[in-house]
PDB file of N, CA and C in Angstrom:
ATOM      1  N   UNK A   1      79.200  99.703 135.068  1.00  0.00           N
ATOM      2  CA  UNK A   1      79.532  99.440 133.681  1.00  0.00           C
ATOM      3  C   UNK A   1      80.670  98.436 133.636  1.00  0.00           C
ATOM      4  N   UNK A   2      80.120  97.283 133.096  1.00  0.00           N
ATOM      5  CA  UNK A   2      81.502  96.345 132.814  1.00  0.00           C
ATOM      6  C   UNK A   2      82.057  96.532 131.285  1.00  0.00           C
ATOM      7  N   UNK A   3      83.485  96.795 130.689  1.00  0.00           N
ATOM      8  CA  UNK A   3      83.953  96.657 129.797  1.00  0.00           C
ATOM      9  C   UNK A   3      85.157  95.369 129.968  1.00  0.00           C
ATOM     10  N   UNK A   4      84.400  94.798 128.636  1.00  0.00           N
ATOM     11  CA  UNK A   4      85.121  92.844 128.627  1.00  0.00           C
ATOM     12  C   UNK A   4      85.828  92.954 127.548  1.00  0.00           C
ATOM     13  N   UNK A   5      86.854  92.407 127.421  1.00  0.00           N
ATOM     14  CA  UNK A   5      87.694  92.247 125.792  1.00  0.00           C
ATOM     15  C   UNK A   5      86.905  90.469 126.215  1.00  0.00           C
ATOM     16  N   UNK A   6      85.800  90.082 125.218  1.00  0.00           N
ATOM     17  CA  UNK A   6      85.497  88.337 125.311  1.00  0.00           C
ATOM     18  C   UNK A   6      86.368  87.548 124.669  1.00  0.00           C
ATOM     19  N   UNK A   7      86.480  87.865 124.181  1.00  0.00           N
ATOM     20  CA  UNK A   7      87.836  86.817 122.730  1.00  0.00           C
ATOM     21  C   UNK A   7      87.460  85.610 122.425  1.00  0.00           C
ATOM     22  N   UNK A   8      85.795  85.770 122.780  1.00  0.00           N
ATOM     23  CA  UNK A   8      85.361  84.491 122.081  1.00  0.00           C
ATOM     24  C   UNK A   8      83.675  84.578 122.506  1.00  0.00           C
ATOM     25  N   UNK A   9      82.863  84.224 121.229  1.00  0.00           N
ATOM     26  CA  UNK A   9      81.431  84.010 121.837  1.00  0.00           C
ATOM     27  C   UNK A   9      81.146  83.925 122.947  1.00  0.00           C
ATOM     28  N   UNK A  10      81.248  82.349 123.312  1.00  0.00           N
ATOM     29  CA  UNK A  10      81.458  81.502 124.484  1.00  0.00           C
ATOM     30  C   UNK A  10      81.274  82.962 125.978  1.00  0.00           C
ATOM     31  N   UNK A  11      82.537  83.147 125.808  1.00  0.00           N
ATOM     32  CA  UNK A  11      82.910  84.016 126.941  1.00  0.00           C
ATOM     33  C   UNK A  11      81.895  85.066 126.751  1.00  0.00           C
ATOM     34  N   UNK A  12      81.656  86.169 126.215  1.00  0.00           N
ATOM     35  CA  UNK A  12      81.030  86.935 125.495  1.00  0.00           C
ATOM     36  C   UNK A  12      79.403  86.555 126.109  1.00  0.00           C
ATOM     37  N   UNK A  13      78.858  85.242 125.989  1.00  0.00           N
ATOM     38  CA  UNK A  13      77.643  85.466 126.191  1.00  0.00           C
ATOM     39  C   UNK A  13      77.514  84.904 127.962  1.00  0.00           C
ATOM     40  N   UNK A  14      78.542  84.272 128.484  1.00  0.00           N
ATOM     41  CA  UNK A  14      78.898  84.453 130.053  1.00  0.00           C
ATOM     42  C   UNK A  14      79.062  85.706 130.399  1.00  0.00           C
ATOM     43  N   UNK A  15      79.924  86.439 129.847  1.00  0.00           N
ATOM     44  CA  UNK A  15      79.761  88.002 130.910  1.00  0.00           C
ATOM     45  C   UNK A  15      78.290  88.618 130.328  1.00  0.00           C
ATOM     46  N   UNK A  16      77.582  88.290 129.160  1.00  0.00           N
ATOM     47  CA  UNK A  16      76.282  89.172 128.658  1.00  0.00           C
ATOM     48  C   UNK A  16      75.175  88.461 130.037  1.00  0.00           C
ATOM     49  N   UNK A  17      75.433  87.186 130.100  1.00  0.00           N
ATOM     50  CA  UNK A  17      74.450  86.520 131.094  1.00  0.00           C
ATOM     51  C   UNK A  17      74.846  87.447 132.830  1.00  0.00           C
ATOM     52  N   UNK A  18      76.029  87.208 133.469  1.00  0.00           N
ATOM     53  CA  UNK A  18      76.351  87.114 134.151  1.00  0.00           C
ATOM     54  C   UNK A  18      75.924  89.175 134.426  1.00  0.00           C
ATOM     55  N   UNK A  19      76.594  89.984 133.606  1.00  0.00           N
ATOM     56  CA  UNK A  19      76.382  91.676 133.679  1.00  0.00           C
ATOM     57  C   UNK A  19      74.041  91.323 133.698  1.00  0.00           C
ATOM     58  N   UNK A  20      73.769  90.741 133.160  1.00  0.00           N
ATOM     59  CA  UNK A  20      72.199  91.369 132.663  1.00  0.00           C
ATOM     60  C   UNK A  20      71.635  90.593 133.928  1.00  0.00           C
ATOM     61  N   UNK A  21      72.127  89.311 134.826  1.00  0.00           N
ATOM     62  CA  UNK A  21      71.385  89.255 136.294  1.00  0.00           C
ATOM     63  C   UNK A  21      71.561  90.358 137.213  1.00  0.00           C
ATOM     64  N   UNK A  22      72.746  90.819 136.986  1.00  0.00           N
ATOM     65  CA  UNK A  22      72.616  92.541 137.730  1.00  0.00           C
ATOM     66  C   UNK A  22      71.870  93.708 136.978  1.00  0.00           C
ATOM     67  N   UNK A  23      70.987  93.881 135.926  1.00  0.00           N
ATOM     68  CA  UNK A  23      70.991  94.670 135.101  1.00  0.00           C
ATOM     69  C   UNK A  23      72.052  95.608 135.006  1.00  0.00           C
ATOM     70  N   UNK A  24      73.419  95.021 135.115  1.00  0.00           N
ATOM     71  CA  UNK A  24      74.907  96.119 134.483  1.00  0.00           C
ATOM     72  C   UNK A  24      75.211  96.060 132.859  1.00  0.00           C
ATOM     73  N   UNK A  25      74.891  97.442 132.446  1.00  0.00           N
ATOM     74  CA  UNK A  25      75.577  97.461 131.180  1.00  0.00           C
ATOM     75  C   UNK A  25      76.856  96.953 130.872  1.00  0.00           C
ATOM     76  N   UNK A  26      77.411  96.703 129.707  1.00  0.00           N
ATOM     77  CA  UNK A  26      78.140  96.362 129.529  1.00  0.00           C
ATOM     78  C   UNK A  26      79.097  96.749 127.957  1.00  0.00           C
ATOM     79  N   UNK A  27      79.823  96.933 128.020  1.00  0.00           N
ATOM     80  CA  UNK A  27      80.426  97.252 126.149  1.00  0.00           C
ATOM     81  C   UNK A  27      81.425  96.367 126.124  1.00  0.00           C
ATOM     82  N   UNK A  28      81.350  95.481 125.307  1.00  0.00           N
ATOM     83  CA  UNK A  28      82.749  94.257 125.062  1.00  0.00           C
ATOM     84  C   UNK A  28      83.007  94.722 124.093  1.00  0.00           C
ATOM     85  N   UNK A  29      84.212  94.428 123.934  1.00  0.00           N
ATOM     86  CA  UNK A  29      85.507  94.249 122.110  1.00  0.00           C
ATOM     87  C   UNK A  29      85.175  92.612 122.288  1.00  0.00           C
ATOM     88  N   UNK A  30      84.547  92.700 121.380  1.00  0.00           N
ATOM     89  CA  UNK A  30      84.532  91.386 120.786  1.00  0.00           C
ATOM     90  C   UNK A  30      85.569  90.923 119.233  1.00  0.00           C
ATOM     91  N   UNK A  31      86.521  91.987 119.150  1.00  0.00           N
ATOM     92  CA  UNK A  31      87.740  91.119 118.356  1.00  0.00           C
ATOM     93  C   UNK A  31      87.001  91.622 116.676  1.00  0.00           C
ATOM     94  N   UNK A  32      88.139  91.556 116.200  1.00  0.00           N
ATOM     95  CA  UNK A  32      87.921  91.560 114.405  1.00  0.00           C
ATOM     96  C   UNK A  32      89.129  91.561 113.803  1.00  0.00           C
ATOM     97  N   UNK A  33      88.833  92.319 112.709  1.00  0.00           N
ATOM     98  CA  UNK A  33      90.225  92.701 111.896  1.00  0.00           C
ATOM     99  C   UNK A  33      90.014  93.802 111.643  1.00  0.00           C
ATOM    100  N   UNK A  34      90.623  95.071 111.528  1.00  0.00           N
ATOM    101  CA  UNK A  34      90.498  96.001 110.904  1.00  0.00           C
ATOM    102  C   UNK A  34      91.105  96.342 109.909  1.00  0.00           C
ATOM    103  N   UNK A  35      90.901  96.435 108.365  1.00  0.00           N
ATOM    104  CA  UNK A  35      92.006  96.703 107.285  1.00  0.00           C
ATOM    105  C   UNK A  35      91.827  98.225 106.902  1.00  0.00           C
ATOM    106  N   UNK A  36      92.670  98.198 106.224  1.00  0.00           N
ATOM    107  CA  UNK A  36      93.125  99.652 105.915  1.00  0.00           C
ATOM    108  C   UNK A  36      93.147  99.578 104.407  1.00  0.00           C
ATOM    109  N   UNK A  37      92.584 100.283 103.244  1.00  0.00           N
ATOM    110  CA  UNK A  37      92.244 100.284 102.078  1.00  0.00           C
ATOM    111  C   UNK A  37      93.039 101.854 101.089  1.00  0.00           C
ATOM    112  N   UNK A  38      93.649 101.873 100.295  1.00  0.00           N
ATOM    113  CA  UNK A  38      94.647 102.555 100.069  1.00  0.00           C
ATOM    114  C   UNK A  38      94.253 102.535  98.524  1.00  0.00           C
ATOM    115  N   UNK A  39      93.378 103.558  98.115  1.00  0.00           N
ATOM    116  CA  UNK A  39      93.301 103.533  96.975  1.00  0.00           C
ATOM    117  C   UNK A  39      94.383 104.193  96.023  1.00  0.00           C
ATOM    118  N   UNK A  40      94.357 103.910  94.575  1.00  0.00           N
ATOM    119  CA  UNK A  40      94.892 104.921  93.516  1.00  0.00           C
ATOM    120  C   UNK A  40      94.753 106.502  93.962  1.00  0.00           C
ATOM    121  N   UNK A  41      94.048 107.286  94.131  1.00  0.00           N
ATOM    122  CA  UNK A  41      93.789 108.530  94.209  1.00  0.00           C
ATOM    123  C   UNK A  41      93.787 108.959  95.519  1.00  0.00           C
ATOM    124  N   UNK A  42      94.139 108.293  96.449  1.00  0.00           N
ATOM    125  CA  UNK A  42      94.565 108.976  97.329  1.00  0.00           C
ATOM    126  C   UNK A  42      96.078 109.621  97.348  1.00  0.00           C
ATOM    127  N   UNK A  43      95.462 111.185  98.111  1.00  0.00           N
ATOM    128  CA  UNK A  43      96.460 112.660  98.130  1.00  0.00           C
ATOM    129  C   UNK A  43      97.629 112.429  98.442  1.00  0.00           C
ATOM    130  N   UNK A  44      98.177 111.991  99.290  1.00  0.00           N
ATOM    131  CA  UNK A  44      99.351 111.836  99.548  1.00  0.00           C
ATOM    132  C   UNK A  44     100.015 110.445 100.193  1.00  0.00           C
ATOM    133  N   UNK A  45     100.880 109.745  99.761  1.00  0.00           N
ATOM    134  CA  UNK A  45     100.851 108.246 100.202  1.00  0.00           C
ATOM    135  C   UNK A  45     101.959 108.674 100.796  1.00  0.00           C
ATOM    136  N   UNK A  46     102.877 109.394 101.682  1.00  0.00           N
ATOM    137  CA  UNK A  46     103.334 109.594 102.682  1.00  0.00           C
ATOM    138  C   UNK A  46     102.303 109.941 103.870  1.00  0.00           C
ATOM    139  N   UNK A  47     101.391 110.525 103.783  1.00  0.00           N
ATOM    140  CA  UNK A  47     100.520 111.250 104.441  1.00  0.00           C
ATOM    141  C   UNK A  47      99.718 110.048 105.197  1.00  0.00           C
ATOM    142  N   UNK A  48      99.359 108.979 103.821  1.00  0.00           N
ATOM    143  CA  UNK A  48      98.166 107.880 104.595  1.00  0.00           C
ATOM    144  C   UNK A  48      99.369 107.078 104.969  1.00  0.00           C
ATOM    145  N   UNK A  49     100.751 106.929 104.968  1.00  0.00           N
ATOM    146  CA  UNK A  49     101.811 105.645 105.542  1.00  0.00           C
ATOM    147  C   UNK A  49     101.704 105.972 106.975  1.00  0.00           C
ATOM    148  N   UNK A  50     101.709 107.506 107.064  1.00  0.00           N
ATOM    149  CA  UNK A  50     102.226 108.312 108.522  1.00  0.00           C
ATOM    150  C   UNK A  50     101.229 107.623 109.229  1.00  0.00           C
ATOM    151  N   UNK A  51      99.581 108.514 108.580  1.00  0.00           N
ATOM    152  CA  UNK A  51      98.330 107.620 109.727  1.00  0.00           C
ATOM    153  C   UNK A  51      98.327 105.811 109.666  1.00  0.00           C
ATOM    154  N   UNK A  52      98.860 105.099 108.746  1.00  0.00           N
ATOM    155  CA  UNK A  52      98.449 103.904 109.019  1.00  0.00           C
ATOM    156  C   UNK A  52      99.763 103.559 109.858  1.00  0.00           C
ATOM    157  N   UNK A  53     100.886 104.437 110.341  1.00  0.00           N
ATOM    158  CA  UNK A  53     101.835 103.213 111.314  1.00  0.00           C
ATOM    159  C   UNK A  53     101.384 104.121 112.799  1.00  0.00           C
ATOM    160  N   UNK A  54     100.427 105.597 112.986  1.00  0.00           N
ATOM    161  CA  UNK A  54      99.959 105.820 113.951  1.00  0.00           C
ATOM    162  C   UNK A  54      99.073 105.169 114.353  1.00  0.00           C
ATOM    163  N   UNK A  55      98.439 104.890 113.576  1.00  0.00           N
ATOM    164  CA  UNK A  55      96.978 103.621 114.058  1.00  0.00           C
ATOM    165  C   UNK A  55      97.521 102.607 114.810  1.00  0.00           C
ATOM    166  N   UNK A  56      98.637 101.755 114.159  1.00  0.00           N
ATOM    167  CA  UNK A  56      98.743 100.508 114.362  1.00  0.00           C
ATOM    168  C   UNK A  56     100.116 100.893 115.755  1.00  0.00           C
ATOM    169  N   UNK A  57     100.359 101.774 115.683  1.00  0.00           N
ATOM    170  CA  UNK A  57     101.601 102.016 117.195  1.00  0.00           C
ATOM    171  C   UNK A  57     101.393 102.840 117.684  1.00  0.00           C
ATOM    172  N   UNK A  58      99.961 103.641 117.779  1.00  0.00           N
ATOM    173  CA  UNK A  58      99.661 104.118 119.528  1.00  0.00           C
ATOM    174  C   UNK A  58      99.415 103.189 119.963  1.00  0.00           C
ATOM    175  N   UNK A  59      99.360 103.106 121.041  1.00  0.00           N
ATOM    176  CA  UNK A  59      99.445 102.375 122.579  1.00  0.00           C
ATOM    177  C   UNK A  59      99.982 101.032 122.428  1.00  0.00           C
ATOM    178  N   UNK A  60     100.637 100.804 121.614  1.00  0.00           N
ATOM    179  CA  UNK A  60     101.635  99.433 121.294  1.00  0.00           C
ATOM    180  C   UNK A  60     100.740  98.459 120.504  1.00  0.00           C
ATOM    181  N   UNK A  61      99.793  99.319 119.553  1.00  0.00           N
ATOM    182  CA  UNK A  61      98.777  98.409 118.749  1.00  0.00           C
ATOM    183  C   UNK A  61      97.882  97.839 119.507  1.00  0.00           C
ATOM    184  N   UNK A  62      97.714  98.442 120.732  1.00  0.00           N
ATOM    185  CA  UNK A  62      96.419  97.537 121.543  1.00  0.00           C
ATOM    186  C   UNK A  62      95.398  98.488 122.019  1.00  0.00           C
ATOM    187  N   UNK A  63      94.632  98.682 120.608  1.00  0.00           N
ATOM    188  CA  UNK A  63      93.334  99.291 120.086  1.00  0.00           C
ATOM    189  C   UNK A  63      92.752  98.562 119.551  1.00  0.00           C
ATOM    190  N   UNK A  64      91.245  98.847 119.683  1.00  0.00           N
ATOM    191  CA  UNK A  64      90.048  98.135 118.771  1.00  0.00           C
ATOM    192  C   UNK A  64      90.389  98.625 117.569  1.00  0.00           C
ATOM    193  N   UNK A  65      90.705  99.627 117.174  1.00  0.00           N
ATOM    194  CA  UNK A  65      90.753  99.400 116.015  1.00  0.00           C
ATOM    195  C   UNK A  65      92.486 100.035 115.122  1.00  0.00           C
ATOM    196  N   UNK A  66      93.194  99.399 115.815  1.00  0.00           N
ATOM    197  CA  UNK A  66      94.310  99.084 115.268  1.00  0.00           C
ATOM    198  C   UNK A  66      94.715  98.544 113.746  1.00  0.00           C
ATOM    199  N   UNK A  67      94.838  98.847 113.172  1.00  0.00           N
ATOM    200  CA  UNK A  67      95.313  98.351 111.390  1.00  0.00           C
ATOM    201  C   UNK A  67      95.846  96.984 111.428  1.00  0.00           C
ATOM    202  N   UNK A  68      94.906  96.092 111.385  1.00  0.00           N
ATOM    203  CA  UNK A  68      95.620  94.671 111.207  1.00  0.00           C
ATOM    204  C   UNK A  68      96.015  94.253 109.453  1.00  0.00           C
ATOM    205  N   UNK A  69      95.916  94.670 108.675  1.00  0.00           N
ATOM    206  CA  UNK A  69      96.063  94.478 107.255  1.00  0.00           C
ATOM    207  C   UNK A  69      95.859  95.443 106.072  1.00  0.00           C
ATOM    208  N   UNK A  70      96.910  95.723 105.517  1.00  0.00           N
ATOM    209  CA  UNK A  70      96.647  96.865 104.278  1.00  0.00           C
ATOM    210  C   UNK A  70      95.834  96.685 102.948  1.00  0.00           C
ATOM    211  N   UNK A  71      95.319  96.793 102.585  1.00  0.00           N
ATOM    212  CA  UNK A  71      94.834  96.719 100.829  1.00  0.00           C
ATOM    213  C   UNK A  71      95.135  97.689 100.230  1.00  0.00           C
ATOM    214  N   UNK A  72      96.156  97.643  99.019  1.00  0.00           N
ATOM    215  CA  UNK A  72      96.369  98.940  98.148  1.00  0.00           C
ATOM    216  C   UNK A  72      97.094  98.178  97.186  1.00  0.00           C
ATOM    217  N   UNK A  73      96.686  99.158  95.957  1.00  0.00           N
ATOM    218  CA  UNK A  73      96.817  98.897  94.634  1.00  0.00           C
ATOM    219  C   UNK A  73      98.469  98.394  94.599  1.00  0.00           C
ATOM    220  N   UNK A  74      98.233  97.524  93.287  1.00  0.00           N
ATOM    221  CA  UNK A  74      99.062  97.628  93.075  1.00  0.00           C
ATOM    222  C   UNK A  74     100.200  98.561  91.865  1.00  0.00           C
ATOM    223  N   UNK A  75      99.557  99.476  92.019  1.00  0.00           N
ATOM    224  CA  UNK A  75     100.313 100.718  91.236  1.00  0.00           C
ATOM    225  C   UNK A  75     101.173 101.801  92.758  1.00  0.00           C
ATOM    226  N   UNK A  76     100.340 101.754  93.926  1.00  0.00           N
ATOM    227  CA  UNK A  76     101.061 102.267  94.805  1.00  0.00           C
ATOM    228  C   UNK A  76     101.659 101.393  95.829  1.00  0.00           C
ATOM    229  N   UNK A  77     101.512 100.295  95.894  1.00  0.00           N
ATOM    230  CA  UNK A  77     102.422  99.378  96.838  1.00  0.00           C
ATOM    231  C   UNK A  77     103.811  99.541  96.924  1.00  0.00           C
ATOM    232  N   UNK A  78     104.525  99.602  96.031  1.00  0.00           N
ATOM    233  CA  UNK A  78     106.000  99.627  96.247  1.00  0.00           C
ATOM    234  C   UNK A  78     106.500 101.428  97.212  1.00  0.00           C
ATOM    235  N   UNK A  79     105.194 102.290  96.403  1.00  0.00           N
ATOM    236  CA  UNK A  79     105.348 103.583  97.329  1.00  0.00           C
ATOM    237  C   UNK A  79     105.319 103.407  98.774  1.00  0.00           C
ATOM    238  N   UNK A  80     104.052 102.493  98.924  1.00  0.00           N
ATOM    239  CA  UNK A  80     103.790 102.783 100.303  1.00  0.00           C
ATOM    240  C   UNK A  80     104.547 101.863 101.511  1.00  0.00           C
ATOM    241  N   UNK A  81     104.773 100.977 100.610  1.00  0.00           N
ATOM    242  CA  UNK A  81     106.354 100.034 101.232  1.00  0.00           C
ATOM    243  C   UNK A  81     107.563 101.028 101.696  1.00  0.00           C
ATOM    244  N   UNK A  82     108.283 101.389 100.326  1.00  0.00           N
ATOM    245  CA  UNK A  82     108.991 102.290 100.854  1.00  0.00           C
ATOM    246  C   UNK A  82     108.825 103.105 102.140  1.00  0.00           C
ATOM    247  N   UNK A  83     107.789 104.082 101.628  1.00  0.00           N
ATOM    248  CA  UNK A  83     107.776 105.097 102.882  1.00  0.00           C
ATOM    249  C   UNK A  83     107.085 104.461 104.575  1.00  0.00           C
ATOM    250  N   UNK A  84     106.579 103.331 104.500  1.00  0.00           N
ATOM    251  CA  UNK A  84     106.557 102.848 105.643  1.00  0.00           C
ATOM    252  C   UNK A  84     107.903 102.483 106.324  1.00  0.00           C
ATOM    253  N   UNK A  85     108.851 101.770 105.279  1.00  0.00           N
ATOM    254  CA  UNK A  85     110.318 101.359 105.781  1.00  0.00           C
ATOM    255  C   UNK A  85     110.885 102.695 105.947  1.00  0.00           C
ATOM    256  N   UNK A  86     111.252 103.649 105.567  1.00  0.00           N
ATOM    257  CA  UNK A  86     111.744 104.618 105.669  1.00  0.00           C
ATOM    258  C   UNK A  86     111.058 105.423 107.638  1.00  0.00           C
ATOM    259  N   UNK A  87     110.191 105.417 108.030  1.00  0.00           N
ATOM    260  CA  UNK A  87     109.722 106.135 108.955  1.00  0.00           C
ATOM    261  C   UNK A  87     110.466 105.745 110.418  1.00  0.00           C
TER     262      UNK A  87
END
């Protein structure tokens, strides 16, 4: 089993070529963004600050799917500012 971080097509379809003349599986991170979406009605906006700075700082943010960008209202933004600065 090869696991590739490709960080780019290019690369990506060299290790897909290079793993499938051996028939070796393979699972790449092929890269994205992951956002994080923070509605009005969510239960507790201490609660979702806590999980969105655990996401993004286990293992020093170097996860597939690490929190690269927030979306939230702007009726709770200044909340969730705060309590992120505060932690």
């Amino acid at each position: 089993m090869i696991r590739a971080n490709a960080g780019s097509p290019g690369v990506g379809r060299i290790v897909s070529r290079a793993a499938a003349e051996h028939l070796t599986p393979t699972v790449m991170e092929l890269g994205g963004k992951a956002p994080v979406v923070v509605c009005d009605s969510v239960a507790s906006i201490k609660e979702c600050a806590k999980r969105i700075a655990f996401g993004k700082w286990i293992n020093a943010g170097q996860t597939c799917m690490a929190p690269d960008y927030v979306l939230v209202s702007s009726s709770a933004l200044l909340l969730i500012i705060l309590v992120l600065c505060v932690m």
